[in-house]
N, C-alpha and C. Protein backbone atom coordinates (compact mmCIF):
# COMPACT_ATOMS: atom_id res chain seq x y z
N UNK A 1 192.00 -158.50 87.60
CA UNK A 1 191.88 -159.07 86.27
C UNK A 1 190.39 -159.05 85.91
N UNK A 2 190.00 -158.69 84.73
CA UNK A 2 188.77 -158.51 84.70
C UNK A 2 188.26 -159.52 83.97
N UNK A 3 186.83 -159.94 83.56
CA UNK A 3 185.75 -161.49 83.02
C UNK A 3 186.84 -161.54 81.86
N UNK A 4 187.19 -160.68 80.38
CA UNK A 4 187.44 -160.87 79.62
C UNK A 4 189.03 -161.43 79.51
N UNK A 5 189.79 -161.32 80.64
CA UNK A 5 191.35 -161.98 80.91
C UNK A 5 190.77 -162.95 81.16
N UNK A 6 190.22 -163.19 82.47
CA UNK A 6 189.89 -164.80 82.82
C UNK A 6 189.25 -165.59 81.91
N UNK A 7 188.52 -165.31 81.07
CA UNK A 7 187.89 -166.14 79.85
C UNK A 7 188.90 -166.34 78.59
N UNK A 8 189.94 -165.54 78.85
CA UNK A 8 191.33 -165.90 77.95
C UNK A 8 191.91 -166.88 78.85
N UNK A 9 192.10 -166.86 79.44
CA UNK A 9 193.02 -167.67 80.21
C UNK A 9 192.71 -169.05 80.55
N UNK A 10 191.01 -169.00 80.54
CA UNK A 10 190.49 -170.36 80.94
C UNK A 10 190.79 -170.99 79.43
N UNK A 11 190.38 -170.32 78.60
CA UNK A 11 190.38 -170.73 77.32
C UNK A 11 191.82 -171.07 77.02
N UNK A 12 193.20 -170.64 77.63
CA UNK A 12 193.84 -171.05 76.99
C UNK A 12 194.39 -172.28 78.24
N UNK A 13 194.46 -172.73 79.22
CA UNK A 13 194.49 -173.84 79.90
C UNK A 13 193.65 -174.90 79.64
N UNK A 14 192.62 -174.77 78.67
CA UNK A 14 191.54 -176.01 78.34
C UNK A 14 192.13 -176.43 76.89
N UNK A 15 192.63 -175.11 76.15
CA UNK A 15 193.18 -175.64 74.94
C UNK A 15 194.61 -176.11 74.41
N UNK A 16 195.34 -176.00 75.26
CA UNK A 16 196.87 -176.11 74.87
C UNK A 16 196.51 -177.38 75.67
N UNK A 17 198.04 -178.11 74.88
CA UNK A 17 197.81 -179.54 75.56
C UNK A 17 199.37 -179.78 75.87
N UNK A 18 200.03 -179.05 75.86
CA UNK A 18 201.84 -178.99 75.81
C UNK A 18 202.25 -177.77 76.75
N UNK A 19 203.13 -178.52 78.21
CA UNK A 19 203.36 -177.76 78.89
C UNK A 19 205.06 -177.39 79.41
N UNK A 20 205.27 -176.87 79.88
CA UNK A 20 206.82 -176.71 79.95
C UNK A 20 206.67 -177.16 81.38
N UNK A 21 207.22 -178.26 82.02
CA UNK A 21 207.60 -178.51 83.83
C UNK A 21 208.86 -178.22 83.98
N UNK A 22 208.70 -177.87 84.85
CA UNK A 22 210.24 -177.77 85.42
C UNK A 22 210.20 -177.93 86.74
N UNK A 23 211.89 -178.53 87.04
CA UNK A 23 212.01 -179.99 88.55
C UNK A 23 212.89 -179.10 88.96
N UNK A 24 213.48 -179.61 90.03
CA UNK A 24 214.60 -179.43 90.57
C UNK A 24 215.40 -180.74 90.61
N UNK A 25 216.56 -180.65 89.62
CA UNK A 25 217.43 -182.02 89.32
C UNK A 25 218.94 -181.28 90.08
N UNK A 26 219.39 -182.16 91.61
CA UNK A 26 220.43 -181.77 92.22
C UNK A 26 220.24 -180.17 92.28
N UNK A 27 219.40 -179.76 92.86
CA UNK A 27 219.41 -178.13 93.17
C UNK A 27 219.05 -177.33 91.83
N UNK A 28 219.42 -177.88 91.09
CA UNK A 28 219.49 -177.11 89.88
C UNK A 28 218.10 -177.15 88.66
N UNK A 29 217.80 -175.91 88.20
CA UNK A 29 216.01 -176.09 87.39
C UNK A 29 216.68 -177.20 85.98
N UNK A 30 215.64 -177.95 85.72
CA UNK A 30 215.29 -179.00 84.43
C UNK A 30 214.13 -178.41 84.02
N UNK A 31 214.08 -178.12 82.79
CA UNK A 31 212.80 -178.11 82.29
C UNK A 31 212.24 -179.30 80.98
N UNK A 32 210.85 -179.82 81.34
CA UNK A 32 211.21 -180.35 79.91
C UNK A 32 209.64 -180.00 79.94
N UNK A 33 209.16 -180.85 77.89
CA UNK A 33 208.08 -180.37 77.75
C UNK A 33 207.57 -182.01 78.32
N UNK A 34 205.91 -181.78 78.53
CA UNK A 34 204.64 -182.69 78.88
C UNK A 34 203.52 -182.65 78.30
N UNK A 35 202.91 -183.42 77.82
CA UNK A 35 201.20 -183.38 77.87
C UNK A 35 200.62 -183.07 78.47
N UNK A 36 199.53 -182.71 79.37
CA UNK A 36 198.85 -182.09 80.06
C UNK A 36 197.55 -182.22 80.08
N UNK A 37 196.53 -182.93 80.79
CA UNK A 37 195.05 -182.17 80.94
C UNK A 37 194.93 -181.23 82.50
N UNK A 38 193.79 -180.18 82.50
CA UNK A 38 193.87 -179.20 83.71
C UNK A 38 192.14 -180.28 84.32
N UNK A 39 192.05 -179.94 86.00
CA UNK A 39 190.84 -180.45 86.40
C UNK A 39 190.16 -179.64 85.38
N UNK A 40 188.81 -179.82 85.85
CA UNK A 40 187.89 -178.74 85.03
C UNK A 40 187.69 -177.54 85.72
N UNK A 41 188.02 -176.98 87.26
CA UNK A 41 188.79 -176.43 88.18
C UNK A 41 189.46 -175.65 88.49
N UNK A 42 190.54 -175.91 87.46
CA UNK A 42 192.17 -175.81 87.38
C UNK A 42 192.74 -175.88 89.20
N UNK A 43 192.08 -176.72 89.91
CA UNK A 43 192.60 -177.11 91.20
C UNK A 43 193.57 -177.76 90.99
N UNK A 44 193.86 -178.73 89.67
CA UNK A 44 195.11 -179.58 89.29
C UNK A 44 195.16 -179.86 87.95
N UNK A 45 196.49 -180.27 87.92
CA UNK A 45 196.86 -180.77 86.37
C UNK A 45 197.59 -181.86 86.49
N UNK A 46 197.27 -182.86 85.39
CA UNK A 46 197.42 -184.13 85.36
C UNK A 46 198.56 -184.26 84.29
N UNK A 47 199.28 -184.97 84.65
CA UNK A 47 200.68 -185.74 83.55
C UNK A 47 200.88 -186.84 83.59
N UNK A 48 200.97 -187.30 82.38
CA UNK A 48 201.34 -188.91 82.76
C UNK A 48 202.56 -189.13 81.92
N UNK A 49 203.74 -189.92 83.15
CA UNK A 49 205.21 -189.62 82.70
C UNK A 49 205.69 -190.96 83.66
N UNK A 50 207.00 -190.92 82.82
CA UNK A 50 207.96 -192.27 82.94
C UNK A 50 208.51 -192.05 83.78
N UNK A 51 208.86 -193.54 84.68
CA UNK A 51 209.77 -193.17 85.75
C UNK A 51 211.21 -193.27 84.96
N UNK A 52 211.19 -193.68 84.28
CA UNK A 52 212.43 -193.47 82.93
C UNK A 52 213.28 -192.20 82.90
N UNK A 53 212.02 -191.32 82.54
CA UNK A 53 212.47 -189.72 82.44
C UNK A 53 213.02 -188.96 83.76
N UNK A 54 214.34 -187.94 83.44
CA UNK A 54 214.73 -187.02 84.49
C UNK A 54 213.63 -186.95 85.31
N UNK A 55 212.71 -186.15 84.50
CA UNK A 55 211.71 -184.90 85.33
C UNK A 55 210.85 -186.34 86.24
N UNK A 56 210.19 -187.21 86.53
CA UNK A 56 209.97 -188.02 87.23
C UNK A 56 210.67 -188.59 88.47
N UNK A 57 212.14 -188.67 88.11
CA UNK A 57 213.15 -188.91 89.00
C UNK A 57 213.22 -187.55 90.09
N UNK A 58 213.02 -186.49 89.18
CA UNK A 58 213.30 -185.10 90.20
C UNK A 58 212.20 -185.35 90.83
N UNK A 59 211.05 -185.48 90.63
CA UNK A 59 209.44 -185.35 91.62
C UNK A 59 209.90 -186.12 92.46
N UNK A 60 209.95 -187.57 92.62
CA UNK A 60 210.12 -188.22 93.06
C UNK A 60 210.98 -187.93 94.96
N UNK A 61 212.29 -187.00 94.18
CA UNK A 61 213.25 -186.45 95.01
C UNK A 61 212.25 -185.55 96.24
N UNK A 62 211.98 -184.38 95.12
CA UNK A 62 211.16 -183.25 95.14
C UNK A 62 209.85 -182.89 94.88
N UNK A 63 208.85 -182.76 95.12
CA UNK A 63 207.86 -182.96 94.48
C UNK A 63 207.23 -181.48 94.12
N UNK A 64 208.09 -180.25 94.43
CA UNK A 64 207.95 -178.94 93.92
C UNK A 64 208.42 -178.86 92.95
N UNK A 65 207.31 -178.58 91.90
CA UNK A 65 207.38 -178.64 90.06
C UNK A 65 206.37 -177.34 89.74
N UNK A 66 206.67 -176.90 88.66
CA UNK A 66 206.41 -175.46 87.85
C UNK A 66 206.05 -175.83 86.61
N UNK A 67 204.78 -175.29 86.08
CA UNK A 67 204.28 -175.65 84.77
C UNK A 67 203.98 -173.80 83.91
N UNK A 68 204.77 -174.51 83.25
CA UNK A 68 204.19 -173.05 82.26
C UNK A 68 203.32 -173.02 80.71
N UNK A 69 202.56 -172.81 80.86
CA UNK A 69 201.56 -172.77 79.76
C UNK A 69 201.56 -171.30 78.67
N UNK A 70 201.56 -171.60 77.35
CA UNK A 70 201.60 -170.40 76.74
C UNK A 70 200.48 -170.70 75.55
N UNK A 71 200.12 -169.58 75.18
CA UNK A 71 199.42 -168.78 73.84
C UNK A 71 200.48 -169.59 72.56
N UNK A 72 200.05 -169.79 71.67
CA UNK A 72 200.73 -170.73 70.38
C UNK A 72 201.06 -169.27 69.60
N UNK A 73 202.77 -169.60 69.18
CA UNK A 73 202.98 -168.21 68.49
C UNK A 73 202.73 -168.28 67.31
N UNK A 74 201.92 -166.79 67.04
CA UNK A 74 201.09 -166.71 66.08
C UNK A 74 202.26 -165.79 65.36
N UNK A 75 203.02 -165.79 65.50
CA UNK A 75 203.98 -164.64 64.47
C UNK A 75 204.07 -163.19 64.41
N UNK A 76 203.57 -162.92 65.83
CA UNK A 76 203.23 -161.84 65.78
C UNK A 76 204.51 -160.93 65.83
N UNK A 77 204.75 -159.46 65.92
CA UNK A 77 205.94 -158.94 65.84
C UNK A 77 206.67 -159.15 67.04
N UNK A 78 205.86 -159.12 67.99
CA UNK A 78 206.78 -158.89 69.09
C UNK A 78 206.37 -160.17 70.09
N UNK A 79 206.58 -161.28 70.24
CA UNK A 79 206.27 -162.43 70.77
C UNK A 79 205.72 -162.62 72.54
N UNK A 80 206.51 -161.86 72.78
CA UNK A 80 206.68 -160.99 73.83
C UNK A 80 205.13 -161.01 75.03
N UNK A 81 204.33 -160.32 73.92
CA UNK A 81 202.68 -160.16 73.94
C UNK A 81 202.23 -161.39 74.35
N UNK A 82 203.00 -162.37 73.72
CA UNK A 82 201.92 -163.82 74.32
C UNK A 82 201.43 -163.95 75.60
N UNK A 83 200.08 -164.43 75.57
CA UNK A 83 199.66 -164.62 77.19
C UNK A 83 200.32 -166.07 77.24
N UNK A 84 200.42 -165.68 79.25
CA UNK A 84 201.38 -167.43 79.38
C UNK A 84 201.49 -167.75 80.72
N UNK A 85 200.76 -168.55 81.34
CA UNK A 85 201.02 -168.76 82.50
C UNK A 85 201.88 -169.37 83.29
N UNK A 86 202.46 -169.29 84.37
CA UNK A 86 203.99 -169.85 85.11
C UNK A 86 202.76 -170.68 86.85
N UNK A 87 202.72 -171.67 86.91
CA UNK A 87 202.00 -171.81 87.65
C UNK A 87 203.49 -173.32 88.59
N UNK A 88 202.94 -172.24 89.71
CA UNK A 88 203.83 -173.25 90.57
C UNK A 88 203.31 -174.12 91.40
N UNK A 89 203.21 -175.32 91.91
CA UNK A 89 202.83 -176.59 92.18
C UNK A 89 203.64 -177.57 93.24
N UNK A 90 203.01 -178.63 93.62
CA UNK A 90 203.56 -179.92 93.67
C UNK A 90 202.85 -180.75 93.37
N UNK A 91 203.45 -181.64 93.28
CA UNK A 91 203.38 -182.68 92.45
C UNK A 91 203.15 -184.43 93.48
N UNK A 92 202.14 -185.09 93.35
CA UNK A 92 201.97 -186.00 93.96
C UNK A 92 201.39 -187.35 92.79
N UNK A 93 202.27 -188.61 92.79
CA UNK A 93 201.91 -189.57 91.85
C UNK A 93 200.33 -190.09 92.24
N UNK A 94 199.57 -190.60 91.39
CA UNK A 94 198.25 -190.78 91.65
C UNK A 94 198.18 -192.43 91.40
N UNK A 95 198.01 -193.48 92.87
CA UNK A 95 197.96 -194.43 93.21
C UNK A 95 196.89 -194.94 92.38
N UNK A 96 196.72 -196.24 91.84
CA UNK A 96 195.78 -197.18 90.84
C UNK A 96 194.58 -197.40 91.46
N UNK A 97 195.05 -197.45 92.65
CA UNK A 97 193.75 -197.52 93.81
C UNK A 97 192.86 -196.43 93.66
N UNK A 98 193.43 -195.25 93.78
CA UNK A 98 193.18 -194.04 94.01
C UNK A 98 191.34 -193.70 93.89
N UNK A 99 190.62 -193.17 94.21
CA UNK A 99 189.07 -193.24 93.74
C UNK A 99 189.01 -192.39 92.58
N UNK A 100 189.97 -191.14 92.45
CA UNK A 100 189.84 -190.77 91.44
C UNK A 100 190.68 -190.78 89.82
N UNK A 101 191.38 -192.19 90.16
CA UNK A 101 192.21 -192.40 89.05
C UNK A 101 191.53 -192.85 87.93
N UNK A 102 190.94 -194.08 87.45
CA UNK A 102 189.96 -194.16 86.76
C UNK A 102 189.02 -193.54 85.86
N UNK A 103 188.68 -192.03 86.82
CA UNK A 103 188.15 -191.31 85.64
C UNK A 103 189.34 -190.46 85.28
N UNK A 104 190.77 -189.83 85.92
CA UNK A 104 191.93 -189.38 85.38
C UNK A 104 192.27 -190.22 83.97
N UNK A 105 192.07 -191.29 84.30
CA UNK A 105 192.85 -191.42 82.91
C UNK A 105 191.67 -191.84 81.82
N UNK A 106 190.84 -191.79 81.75
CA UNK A 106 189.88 -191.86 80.82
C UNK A 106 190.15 -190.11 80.28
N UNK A 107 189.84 -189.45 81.15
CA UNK A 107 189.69 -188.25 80.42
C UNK A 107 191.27 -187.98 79.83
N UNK A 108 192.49 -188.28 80.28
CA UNK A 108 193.47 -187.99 79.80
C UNK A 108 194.05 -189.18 78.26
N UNK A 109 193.53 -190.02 78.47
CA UNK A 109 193.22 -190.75 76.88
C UNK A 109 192.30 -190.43 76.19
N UNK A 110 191.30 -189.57 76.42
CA UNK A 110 190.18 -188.92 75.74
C UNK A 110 191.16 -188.12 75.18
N UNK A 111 192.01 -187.30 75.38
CA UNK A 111 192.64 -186.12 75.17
C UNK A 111 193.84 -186.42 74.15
N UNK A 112 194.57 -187.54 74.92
CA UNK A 112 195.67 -187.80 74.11
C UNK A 112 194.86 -189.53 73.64
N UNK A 113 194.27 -190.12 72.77
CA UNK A 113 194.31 -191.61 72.84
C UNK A 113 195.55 -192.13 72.35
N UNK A 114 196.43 -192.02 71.71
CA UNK A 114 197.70 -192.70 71.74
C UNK A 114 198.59 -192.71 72.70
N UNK A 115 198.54 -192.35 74.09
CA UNK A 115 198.73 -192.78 75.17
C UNK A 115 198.01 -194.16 75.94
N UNK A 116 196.66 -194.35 75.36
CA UNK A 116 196.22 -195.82 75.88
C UNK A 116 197.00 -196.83 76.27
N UNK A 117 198.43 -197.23 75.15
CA UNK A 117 199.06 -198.52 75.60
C UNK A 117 199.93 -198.27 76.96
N UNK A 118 200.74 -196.80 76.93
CA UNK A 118 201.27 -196.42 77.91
C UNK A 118 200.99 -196.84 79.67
N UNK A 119 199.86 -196.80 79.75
CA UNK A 119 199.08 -196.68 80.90
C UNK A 119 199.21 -198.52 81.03
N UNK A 120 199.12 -199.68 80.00
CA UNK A 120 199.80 -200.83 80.57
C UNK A 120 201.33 -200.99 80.90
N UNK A 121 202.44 -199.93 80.71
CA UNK A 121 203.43 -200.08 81.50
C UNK A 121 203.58 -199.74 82.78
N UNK A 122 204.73 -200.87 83.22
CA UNK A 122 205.03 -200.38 84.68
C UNK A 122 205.51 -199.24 85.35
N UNK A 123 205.81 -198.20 84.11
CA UNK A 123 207.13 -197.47 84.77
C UNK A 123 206.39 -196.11 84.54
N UNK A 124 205.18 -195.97 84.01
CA UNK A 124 204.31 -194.98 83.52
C UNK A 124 203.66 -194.51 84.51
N UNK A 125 202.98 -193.45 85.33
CA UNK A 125 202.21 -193.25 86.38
C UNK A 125 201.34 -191.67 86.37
N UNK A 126 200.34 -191.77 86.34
CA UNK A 126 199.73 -190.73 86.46
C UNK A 126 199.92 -189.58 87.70
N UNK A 127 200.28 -188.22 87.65
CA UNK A 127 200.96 -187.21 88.44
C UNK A 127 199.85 -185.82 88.33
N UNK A 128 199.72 -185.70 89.76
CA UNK A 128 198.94 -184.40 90.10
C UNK A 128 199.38 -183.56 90.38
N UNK A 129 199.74 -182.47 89.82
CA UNK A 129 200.38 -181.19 90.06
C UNK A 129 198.98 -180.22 90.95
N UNK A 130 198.92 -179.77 92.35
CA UNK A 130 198.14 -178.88 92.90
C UNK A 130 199.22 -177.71 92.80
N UNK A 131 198.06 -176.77 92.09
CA UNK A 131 199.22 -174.98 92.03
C UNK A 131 199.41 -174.78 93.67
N UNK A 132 199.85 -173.57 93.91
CA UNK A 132 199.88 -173.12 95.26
C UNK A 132 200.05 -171.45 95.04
N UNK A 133 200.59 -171.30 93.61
CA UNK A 133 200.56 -170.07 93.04
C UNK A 133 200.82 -169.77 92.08
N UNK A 134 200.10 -168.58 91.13
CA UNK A 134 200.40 -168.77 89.78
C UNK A 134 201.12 -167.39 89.19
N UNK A 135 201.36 -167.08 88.44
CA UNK A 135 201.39 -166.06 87.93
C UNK A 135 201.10 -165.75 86.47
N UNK A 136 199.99 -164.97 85.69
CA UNK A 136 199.24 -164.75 84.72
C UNK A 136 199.91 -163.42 83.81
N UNK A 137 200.66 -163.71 83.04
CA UNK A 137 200.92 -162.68 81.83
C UNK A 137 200.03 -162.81 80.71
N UNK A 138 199.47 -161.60 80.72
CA UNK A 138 198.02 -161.62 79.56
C UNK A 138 198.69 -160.90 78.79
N UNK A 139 199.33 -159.95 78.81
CA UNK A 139 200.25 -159.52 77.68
C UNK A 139 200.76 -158.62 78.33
N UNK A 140 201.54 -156.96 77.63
CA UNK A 140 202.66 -155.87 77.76
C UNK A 140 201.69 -155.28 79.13
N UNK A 141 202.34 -155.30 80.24
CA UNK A 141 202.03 -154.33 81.30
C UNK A 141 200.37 -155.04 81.94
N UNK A 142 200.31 -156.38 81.73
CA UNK A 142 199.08 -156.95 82.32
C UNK A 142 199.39 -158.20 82.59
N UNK A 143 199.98 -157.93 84.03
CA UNK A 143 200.11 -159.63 85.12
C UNK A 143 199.70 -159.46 86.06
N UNK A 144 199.47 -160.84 86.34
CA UNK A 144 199.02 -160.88 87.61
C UNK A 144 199.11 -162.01 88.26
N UNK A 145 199.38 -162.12 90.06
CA UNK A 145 199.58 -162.92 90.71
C UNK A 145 198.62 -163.96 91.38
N UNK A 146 197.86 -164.86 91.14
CA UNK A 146 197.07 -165.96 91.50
C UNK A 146 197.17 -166.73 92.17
N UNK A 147 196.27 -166.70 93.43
CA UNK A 147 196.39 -167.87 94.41
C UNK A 147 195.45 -169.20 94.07
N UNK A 148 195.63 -169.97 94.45
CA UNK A 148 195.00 -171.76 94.53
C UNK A 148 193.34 -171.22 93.62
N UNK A 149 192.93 -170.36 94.89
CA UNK A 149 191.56 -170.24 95.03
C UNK A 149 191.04 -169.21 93.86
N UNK A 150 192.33 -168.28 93.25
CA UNK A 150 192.09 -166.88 92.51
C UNK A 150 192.00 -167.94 90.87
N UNK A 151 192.40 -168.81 90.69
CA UNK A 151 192.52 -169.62 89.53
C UNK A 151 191.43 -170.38 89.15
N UNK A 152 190.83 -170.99 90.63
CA UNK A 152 189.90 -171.87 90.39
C UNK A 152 188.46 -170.79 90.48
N UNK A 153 188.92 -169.43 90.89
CA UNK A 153 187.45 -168.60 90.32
C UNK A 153 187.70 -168.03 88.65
N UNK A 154 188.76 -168.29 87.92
CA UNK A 154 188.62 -168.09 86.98
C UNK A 154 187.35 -168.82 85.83
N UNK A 155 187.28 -170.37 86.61
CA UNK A 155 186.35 -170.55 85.98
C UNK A 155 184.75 -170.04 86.08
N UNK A 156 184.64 -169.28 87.05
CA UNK A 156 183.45 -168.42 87.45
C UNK A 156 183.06 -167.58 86.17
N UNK A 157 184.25 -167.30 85.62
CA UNK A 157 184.14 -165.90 84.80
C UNK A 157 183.04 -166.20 82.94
């Protein structure tokens, strides 16, 4: 992948804020959509979700979860083209204690602030998705497969 993919790609994991997860509910894929901030990294991505919701109940079970990130369709003819990443993960809830929770959710109310009240319920909890592997569609006949370490040199680029 060459500087000018990876500078698409960083660009589009810093700017989309809506992600597709998907669980494993009884064996079977759930997908739903999430909010999202990425480290600055992309070593992880942060969600903050209800223990209310399916997809929480599945982590919980399971904690192997899949995030897919896409390009906003611009109308183009063939949609197809969109760059979009499928990044596979697990998923670990992030304890109050935690040393790095504190600044997690500052920056993730920076991002979303109408999430602020959220974060005083009980049932709400901040969730770290670490990839383990990704896979990068930049468009027709240009993918590519990304490890932990191949993602987090994207921000090199």
């Amino acid at each position: 992948m060459d500087a000018e993919l990876e500078e698409k790609l960083a660009e589009m994991l810093r700017s989309s804020r809506m992600a597709g997860l998907g669980t494993l509910r009884d064996g079977s894929p759930l997908v739903s959509m999430v909010a999202y901030i990425p480290e600055n990294d992309f070593s992880a991505f942060y969600v903050h979700i209800s223990k209310l919701a399916q997809h929480t109940r599945d982590l919980l079970a399971d904690p192997r979860a899949g995030l897919l990130v896409s390009e906003p369709d611009d109308g183009r003819a063939d949609p197809q083209t969109l760059a979009r990443i499928s990044i596979l993960g697990r998923a670990e809830q992030i304890a109050a204690e935690d040393a790095a929770y504190q600044g997690i959710r500052s920056r993730y109310i920076g991002r979303f602030p109408q999430s602020a009240p959220l974060f005083r319920f009980g049932d709400f909890g901040l969730w770290r998705i670490v990839p383990q592997s990704a896979r990068f569609v930049a468009g027709f006949a240009q993918a590519f497969n990304l490890t932990p370490e191949a993602l987090k040199g994207v921000v090199q680029a």
